[in-house]
Protein backbone atom coordinates (compact mmCIF):
# COMPACT_ATOMS: atom_id res chain seq x y z
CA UNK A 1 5.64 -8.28 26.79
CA UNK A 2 2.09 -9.20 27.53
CA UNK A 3 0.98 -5.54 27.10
CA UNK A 4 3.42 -5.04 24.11
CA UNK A 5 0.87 -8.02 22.75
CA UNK A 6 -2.37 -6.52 23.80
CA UNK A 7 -1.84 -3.09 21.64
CA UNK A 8 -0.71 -5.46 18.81
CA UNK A 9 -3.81 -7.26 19.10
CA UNK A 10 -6.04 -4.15 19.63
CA UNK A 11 -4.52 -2.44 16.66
CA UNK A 12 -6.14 -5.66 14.64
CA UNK A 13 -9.56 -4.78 15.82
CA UNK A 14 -11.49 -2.05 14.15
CA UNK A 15 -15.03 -0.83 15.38
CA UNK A 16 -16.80 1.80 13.33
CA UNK A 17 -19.30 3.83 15.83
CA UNK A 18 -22.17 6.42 15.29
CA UNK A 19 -19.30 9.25 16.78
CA UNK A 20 -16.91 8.34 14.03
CA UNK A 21 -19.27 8.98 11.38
CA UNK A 22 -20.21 12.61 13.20
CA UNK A 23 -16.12 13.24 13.29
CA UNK A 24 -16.01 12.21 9.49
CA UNK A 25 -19.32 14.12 8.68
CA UNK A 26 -17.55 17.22 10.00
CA UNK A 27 -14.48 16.93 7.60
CA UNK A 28 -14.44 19.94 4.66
CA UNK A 29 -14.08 17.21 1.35
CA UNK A 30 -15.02 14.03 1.12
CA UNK A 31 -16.02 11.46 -1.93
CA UNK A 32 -19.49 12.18 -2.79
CA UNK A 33 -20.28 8.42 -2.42
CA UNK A 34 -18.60 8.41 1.70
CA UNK A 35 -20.56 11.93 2.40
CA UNK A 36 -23.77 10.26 1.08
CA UNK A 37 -23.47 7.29 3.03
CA UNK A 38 -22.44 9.41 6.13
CA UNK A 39 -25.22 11.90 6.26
CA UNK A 40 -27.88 8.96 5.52
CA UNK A 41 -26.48 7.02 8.08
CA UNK A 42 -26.51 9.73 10.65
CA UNK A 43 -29.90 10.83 9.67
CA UNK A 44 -31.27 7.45 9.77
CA UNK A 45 -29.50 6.84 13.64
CA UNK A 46 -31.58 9.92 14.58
CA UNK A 47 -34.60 9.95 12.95
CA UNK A 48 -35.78 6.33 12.05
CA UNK A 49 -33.78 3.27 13.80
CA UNK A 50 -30.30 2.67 15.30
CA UNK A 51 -30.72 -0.90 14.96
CA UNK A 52 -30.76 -0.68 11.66
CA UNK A 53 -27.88 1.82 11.23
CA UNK A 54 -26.11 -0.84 13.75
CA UNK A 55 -26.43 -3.68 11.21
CA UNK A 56 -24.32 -1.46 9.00
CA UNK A 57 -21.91 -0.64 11.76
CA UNK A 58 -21.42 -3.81 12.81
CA UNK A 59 -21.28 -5.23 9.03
CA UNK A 60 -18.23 -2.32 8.41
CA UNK A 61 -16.34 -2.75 11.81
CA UNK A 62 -16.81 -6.68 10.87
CA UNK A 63 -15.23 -6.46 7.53
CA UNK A 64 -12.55 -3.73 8.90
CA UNK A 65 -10.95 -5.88 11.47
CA UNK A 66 -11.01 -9.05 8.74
CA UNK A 67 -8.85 -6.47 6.80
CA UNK A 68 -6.44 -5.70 9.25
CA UNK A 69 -6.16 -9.38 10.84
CA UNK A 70 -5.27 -10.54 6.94
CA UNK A 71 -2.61 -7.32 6.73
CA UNK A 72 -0.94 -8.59 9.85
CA UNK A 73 0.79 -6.46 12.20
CA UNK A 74 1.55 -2.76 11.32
CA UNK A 75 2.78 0.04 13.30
CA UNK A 76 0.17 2.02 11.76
CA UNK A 77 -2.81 2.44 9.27
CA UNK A 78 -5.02 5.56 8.72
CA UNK A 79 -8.20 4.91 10.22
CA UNK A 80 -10.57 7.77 8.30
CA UNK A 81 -8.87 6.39 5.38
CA UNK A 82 -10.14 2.91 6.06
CA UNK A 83 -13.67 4.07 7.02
CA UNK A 84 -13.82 5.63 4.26
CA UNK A 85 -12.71 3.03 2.03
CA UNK A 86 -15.68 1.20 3.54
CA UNK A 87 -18.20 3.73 2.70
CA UNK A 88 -16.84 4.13 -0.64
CA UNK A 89 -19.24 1.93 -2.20
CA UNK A 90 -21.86 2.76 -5.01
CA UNK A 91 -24.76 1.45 -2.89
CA UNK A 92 -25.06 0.73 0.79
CA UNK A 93 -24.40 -2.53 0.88
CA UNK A 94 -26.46 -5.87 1.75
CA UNK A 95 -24.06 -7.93 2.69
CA UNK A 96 -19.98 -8.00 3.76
CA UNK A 97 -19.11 -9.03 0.43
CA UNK A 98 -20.18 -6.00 -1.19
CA UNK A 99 -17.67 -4.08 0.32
CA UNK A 100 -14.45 -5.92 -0.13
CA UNK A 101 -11.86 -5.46 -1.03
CA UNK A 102 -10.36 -2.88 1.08
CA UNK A 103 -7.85 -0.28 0.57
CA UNK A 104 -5.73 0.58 3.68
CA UNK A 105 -2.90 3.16 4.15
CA UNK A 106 -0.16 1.53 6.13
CA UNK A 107 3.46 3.12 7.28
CA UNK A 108 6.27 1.82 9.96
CA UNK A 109 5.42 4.42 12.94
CA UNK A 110 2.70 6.20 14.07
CA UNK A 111 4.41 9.13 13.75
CA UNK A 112 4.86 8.80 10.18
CA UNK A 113 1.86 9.96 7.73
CA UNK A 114 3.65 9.44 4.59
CA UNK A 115 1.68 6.04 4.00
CA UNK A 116 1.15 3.39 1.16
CA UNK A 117 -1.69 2.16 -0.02
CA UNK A 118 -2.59 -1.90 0.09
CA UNK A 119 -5.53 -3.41 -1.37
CA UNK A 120 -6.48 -6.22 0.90
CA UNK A 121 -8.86 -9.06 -0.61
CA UNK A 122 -11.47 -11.50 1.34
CA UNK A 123 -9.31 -14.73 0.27
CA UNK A 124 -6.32 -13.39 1.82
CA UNK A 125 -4.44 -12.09 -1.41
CA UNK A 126 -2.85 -8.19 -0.97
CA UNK A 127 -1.17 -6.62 -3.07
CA UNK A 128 0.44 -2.46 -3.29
CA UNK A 129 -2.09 0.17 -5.21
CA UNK A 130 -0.89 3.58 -4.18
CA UNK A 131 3.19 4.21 -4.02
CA UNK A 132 4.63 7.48 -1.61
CA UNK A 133 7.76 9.57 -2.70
CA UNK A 134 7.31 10.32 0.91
CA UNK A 135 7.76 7.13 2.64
CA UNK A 136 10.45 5.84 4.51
CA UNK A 137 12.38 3.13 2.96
CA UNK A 138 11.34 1.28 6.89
CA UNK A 139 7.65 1.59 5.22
CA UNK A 140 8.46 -0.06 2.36
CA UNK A 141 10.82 -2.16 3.75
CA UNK A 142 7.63 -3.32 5.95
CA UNK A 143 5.17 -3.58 2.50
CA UNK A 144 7.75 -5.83 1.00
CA UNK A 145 7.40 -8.20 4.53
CA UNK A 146 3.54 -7.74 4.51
CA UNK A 147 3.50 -8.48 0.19
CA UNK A 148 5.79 -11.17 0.53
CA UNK A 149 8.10 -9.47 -1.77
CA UNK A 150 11.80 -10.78 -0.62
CA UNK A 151 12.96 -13.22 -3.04
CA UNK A 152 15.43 -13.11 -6.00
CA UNK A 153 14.21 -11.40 -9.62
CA UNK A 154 15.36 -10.70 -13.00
CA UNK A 155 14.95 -6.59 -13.22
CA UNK A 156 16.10 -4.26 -16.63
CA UNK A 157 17.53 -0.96 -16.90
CA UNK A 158 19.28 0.79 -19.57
CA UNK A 159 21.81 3.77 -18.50
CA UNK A 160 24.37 5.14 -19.45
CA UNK A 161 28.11 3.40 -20.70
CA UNK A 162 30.32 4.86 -17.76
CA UNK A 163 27.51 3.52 -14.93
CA UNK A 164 26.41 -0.22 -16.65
CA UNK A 165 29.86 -0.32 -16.74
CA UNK A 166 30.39 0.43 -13.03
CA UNK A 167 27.78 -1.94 -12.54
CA UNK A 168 29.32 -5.10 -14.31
CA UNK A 169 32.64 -4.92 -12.77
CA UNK A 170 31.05 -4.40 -9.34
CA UNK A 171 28.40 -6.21 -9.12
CA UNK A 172 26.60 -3.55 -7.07
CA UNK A 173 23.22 -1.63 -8.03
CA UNK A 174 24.19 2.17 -6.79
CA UNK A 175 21.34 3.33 -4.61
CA UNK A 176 18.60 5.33 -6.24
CA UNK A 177 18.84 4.22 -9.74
CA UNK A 178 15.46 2.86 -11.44
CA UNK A 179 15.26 -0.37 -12.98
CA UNK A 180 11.93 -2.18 -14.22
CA UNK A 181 10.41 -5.48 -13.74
CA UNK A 182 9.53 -4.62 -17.83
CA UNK A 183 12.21 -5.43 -20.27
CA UNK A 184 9.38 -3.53 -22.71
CA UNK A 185 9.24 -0.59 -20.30
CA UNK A 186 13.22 -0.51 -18.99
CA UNK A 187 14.45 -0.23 -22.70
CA UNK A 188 12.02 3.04 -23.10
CA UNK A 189 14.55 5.18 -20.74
CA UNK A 190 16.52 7.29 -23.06
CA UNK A 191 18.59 10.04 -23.27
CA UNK A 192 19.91 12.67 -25.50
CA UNK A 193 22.78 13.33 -23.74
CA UNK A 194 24.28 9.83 -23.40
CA UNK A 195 24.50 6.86 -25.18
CA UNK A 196 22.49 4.28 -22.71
CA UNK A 197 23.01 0.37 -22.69
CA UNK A 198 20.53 -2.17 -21.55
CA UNK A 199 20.62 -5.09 -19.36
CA UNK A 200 19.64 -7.53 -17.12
CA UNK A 201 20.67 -9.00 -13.75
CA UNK A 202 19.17 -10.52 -10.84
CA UNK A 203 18.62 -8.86 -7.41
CA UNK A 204 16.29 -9.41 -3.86
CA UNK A 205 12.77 -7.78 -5.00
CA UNK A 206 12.80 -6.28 -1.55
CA UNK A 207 15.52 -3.61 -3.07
CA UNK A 208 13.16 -0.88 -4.51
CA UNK A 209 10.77 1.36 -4.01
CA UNK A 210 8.06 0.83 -6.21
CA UNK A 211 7.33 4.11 -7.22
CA UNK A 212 4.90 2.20 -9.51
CA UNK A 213 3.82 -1.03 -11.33
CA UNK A 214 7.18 -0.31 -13.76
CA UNK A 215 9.07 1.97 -11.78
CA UNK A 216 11.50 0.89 -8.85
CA UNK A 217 14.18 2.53 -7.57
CA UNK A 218 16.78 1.08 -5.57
CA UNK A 219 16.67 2.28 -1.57
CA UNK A 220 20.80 1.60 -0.90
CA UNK A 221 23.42 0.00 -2.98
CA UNK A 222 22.79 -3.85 -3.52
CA UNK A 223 24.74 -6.77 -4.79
CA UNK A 224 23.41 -8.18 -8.09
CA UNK A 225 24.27 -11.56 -9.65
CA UNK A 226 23.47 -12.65 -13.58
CA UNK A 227 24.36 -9.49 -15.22
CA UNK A 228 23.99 -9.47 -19.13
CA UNK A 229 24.05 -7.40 -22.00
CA UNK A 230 20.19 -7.17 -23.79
């Protein structure tokens, strides 16, 4: 248990060195802004003062683990995806506020690549920015825990007669249909081929996959309550 705690804890603690800079340098794209603050960095280590470059190392592995410690405990983020989010800035920056906030790509395993974005803020607020088709329905299950996302919600959709129907006397979302958070947005799926109804009903947020802002899909079937005609 103890040492079950100890990689927890060290996964919350992010230190950005002079060697992960080289490693990034090394890699064939990257932003123009990250590759300009990598090869000044690197120059500046070598040719002028490390103390100075250490100020900025310090400053990025400072606001890093911050980011992480607010995220709470996941399985796995991408690390070169958070250093460069870091380095992603216009300008070097002069002080730890300038570089928040900070995207990081999270999934359930470390195993599992197929990640999801988070945008994590200084005061503590995160929120989703970047969906997968790829990810496991564990990762998002694990995004919903981390967003806070598991509680009850009024969501539309408007399908076709023989499945609202289905729906109504069941009760029961069928897995992979999309719904909307949007009335607005839900009542612009159409169809030539069908005649499609719209409604309502109220179901646990932690359901979908946001696919995005508008567009969740359900993960399994799920009971519904509040169903009505719109």
């Amino acid at each position: 248990m103890k040492f079950k705690k100890y990689l927890v804890e060290a996964r919350k603690r992010f230190v950005l060195t002079i060697r992960d800079l080289q490693n990034l340098e090394s890699k064939s794209f990257l932003p123009r802004e990250v590759k300009m603050h990598v090869e000044f960095l690197i120059d500046y280590w070598y040719e002028t003062s490390k103390k100075e470059v250490s100020y900025f190392l310090q400053m990025y592995s400072k606001a890093g683990s911050k980011a992480l410690q607010i995220l709470g405990n996941v399985p796995y983020y991408s690390k070169q995806s958070l250093i460069e989010s870091l380095l992603s800035t216009e300008m070097l920056p002069e002080k730890e506020s300038d570089i928040w906030p900070i995207p990081i790509y999270v999934s359930s395993s470390p195993t599992d690549k197929a990640t999801i974005g988070i945008l994590v803020h200084s005061n503590g607020k995160k929120e989703m920015f970047e969906g997968n088709d790829e990810a496991t329905d564990e990762t998002y299950d694990m995004v919903d825990e981390i967003l806070g996302n598991v509680k009850p919600i009024i969501v539309y959709g408007n399908h076709g007669e023989k499945t609202v129907e289905q729906i109504r006397s069941s009760n029961m979302l069928p897995k992979g249909i999309f719904m909307s958070p949007s009335k607005k947005y839900a009542l612009g799926y159409w169809s030539l081929e069908e005649n499609r109804l719209a409604f309502s009903c109220e179901v646990m947020s932690n359901a979908f996959r946001k696919e995005s802002e508008y567009d969740w899909k359900t993960k399994k079937e799920v009971k519904i309550k509040k169903f009505k005609f719109i």
